[in-house]
C-alpha atoms as a PDB file:
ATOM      1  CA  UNK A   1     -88.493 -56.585  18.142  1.00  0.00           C
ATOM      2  CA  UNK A   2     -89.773 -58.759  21.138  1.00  0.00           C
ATOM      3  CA  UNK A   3     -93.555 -57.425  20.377  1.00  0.00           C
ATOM      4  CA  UNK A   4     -92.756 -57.813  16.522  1.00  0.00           C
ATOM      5  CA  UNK A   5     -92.348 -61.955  17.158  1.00  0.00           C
ATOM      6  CA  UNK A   6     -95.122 -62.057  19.426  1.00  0.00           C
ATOM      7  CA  UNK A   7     -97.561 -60.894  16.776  1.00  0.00           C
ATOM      8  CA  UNK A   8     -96.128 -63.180  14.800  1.00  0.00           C
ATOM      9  CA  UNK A   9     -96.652 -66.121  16.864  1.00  0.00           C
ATOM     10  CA  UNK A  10    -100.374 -64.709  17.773  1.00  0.00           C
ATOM     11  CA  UNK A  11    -101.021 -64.611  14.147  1.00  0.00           C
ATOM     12  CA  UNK A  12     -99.931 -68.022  13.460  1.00  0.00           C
ATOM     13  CA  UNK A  13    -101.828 -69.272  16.657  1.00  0.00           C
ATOM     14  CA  UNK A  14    -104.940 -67.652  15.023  1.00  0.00           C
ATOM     15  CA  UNK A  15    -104.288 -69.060  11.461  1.00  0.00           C
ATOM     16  CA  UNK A  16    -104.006 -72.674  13.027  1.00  0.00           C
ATOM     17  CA  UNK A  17    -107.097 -72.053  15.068  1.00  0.00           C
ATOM     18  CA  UNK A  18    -109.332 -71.060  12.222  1.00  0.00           C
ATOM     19  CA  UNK A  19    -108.358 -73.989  10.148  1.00  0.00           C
ATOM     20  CA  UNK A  20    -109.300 -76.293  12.851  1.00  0.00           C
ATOM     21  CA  UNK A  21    -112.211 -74.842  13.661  1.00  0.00           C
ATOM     22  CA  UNK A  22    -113.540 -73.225  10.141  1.00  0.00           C
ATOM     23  CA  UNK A  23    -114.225 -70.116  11.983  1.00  0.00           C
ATOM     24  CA  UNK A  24    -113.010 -67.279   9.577  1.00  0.00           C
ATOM     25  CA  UNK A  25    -114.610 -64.447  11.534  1.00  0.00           C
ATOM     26  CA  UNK A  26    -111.911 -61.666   9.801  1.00  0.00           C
ATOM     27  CA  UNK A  27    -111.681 -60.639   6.211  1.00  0.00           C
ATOM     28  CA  UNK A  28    -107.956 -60.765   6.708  1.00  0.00           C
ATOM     29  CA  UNK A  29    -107.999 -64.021   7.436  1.00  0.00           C
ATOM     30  CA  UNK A  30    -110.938 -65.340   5.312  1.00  0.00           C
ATOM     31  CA  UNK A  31    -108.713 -63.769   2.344  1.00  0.00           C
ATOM     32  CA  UNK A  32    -105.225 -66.001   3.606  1.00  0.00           C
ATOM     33  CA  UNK A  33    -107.218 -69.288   3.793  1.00  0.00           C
ATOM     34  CA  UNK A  34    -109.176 -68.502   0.059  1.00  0.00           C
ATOM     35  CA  UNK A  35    -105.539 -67.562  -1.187  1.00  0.00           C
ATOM     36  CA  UNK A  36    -103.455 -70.243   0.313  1.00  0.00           C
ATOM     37  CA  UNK A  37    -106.445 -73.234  -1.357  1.00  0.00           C
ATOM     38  CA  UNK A  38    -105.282 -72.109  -5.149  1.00  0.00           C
ATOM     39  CA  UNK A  39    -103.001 -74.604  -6.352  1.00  0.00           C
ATOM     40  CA  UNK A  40     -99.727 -73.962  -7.484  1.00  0.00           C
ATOM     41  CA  UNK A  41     -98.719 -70.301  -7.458  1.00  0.00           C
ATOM     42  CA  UNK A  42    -101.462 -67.632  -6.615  1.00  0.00           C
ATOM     43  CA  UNK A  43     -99.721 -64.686  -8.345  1.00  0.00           C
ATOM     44  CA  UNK A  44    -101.519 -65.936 -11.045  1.00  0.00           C
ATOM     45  CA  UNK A  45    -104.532 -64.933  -9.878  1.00  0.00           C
ATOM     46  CA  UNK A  46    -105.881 -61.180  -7.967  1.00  0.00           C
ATOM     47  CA  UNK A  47    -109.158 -60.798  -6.071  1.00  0.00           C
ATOM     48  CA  UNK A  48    -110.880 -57.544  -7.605  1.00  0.00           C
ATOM     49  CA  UNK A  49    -114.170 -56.103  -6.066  1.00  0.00           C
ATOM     50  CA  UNK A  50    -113.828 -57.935  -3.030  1.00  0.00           C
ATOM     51  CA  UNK A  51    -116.151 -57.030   0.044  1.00  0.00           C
ATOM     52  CA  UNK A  52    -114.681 -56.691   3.686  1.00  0.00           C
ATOM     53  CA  UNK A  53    -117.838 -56.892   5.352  1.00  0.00           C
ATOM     54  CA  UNK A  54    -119.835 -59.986   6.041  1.00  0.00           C
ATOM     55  CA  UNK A  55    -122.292 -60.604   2.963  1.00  0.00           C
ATOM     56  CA  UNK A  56    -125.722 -62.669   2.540  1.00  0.00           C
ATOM     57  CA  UNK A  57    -124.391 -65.051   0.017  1.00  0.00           C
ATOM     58  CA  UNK A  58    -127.432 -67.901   0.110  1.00  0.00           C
ATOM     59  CA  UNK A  59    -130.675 -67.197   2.097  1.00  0.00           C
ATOM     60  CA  UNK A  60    -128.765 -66.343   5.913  1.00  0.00           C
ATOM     61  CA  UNK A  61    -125.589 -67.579   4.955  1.00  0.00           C
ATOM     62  CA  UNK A  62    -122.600 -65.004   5.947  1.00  0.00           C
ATOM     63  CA  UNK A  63    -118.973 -65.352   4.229  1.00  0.00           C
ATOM     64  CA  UNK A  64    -117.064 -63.020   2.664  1.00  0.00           C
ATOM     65  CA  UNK A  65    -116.733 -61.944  -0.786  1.00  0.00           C
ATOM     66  CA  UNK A  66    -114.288 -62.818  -3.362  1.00  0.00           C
ATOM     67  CA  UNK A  67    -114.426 -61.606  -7.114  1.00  0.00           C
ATOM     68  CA  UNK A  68    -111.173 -63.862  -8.689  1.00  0.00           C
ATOM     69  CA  UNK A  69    -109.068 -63.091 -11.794  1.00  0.00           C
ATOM     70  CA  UNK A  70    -106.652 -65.142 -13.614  1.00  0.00           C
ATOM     71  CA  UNK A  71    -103.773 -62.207 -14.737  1.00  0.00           C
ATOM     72  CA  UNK A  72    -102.620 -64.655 -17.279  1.00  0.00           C
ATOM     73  CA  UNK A  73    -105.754 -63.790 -19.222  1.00  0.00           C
ATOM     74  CA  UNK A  74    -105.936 -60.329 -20.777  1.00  0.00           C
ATOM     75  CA  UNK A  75    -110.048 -60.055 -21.565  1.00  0.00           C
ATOM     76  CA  UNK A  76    -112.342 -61.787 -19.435  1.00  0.00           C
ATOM     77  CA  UNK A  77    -109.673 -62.477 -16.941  1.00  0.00           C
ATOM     78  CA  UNK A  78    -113.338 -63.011 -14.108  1.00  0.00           C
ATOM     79  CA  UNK A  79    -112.657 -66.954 -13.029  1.00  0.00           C
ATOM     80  CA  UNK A  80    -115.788 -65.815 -10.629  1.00  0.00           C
ATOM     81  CA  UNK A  81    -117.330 -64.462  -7.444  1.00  0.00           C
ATOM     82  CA  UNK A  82    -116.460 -66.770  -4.199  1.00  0.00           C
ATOM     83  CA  UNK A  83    -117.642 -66.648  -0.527  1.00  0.00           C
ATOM     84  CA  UNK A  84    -115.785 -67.781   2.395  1.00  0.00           C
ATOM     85  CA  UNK A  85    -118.514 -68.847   4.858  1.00  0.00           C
ATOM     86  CA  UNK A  86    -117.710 -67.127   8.015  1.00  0.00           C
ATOM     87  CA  UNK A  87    -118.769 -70.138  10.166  1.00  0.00           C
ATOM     88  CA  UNK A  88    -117.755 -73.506   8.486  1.00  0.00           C
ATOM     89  CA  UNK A  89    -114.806 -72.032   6.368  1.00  0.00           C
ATOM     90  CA  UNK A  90    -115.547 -73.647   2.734  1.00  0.00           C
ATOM     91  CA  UNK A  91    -116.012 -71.839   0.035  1.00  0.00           C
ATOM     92  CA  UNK A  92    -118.872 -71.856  -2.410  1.00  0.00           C
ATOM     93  CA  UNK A  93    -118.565 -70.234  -5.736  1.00  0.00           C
ATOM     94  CA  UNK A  94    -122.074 -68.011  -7.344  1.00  0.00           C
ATOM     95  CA  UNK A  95    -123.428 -70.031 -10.129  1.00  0.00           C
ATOM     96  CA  UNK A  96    -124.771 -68.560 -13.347  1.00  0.00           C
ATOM     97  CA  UNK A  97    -128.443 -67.347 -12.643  1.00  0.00           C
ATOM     98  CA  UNK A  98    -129.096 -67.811  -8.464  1.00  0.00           C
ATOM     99  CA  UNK A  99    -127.331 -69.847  -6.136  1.00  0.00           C
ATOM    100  CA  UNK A 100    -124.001 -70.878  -5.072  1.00  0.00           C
ATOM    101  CA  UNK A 101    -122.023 -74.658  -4.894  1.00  0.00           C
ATOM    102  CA  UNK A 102    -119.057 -75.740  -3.334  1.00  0.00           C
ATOM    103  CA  UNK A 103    -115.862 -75.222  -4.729  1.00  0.00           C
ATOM    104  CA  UNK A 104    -113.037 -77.563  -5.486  1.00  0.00           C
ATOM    105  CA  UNK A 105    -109.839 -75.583  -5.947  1.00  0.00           C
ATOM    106  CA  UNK A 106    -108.227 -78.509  -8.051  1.00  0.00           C
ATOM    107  CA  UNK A 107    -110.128 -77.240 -11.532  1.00  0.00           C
ATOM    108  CA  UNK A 108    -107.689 -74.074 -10.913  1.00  0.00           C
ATOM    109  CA  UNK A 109    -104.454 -74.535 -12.837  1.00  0.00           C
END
């Protein structure tokens, strides 16, 4: 029980660390932080096809890979493919054809 609350509190110690320093070096925790920036409630929406190793998203750039899906949508559910940058922590979503922007959570309803 005693080791059980100590995880918990090392957890939350890393959780507060990456989000000050943008440092999301784990898919684990990469996938909390992309998770925890959709507004309102997230059950709404399921990663699918997601990659838990580092990928080359833009020309060197490492994050991890995110393919999002709104469930309330039965075809073409794909909102689209995401990458948590392993270093500064934003995400950038692929755009059509080559190339990636950042992405502002607030168009997600």
């Amino acid at each position: 029980m005693i080791d059980d609350a100590g995880d918990v509190v090392d957890d939350a110690a890393k959780d507060v660390s990456d989000a000050l320093t943008g440092n999301y070096d784990t898919y684990d925790h990469a996938y909390k932080y992309f998770m925890d920036q959709i507004p309102g409630d997230s059950k709404n929406y399921e990663v699918r096809n997601n990659d838990k190793d580092l990928t080359d998203y833009n020309s060197g750039s490492m994050g991890y890979h995110f393919e999002l899906h709104d469930t309330r949508k039965s075809d073409n559910s794909k909102v689209g493919d995401f990458y948590v940058d392993s270093t500064s922590g934003k995400v950038y979503k692929a755009a059509s054809g080559s190339g990636v922007s950042e992405f502002d959570f607030s168009t997600l309803k």
